[in-house]
Protein backbone atom coordinates (compact mmCIF):
# COMPACT_ATOMS: atom_id res chain seq x y z
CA UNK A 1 178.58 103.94 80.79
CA UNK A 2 179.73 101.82 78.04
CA UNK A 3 176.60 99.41 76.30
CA UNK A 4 179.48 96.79 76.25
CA UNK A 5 180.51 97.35 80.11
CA UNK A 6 176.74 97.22 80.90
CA UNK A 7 176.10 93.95 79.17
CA UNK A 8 179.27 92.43 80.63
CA UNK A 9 178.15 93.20 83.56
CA UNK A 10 174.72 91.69 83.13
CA UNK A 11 175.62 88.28 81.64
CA UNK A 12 178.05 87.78 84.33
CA UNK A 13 175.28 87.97 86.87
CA UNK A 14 173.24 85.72 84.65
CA UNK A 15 175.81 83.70 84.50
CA UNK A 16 176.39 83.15 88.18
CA UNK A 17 172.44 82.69 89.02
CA UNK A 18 172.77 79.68 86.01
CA UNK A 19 175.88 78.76 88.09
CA UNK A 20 174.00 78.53 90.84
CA UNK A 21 171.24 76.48 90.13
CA UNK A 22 173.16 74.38 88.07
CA UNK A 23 174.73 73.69 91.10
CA UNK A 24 171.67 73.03 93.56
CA UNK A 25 169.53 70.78 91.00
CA UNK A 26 172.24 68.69 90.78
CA UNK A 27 173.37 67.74 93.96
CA UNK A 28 169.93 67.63 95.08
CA UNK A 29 169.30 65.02 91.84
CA UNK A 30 173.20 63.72 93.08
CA UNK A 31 171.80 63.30 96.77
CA UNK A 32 168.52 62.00 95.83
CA UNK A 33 170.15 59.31 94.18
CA UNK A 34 172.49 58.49 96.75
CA UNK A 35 170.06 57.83 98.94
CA UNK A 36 168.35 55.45 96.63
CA UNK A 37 165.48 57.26 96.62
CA UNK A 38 165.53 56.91 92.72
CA UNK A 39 164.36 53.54 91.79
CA UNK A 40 166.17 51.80 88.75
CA UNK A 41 169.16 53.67 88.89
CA UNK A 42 172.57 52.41 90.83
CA UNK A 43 173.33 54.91 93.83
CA UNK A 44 177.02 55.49 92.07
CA UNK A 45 175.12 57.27 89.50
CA UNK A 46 174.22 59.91 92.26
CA UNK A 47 178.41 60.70 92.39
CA UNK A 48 178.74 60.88 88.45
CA UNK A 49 175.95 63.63 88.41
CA UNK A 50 177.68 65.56 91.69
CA UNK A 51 180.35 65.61 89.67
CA UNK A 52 179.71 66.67 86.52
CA UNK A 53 176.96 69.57 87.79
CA UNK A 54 180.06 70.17 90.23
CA UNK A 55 182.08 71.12 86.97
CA UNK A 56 179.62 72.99 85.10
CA UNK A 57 178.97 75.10 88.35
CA UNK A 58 182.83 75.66 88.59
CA UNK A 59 182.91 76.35 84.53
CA UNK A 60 180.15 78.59 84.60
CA UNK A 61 181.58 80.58 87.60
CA UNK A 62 185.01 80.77 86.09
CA UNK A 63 183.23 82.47 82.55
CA UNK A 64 181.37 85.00 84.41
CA UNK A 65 183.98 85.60 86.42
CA UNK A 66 186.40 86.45 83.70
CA UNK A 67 183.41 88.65 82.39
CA UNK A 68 183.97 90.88 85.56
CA UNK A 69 187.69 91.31 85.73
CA UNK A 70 187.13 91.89 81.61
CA UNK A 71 184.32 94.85 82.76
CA UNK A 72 186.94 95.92 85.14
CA UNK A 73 189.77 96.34 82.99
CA UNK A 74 187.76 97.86 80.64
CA UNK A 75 186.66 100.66 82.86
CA UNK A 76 189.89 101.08 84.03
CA UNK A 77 191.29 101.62 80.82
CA UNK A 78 188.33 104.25 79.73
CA UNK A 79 189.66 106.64 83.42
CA UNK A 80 193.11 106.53 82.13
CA UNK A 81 192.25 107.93 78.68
């Protein structure tokens, strides 16, 4: 197999385990907040970080996403030559 196919293929899963706990520290922090279980900070503070972790989860998924279909054309293209 291809070196480049092979590191596609491992960033994307990098990428999607970052994804991932991008995703669960921050609606943990999000909840946490919420709650008011944060002193000193106002509880809509807990939606502005569910948010934006929301969006880097979604942005992050999207890249390594596109990292698979790219390892998949790729590969595709290799057969037919």
């Amino acid at each position: 197999m291809n070196k480049q196919l092979v590191f596609l293929k491992i960033a994307s899963k990098v990428v999607k385990t970052a994804a991932w706990i991008f995703l669960c520290l921050g609606s943990i922090s999000g909840i946490f907040l919420l709650l008011g279980q944060v002193p000193g900070n106002p509880r809509w503070a807990g939606l502005v970080i569910l948010l934006v972790y929301s969006f880097v989860f979604f942005f992050f998924f999207l890249v390594a996403k596109m990292a698979d279909i790219l390892a998949k054309i790729i590969s595709e293209v290799k057969k037919e030559a």
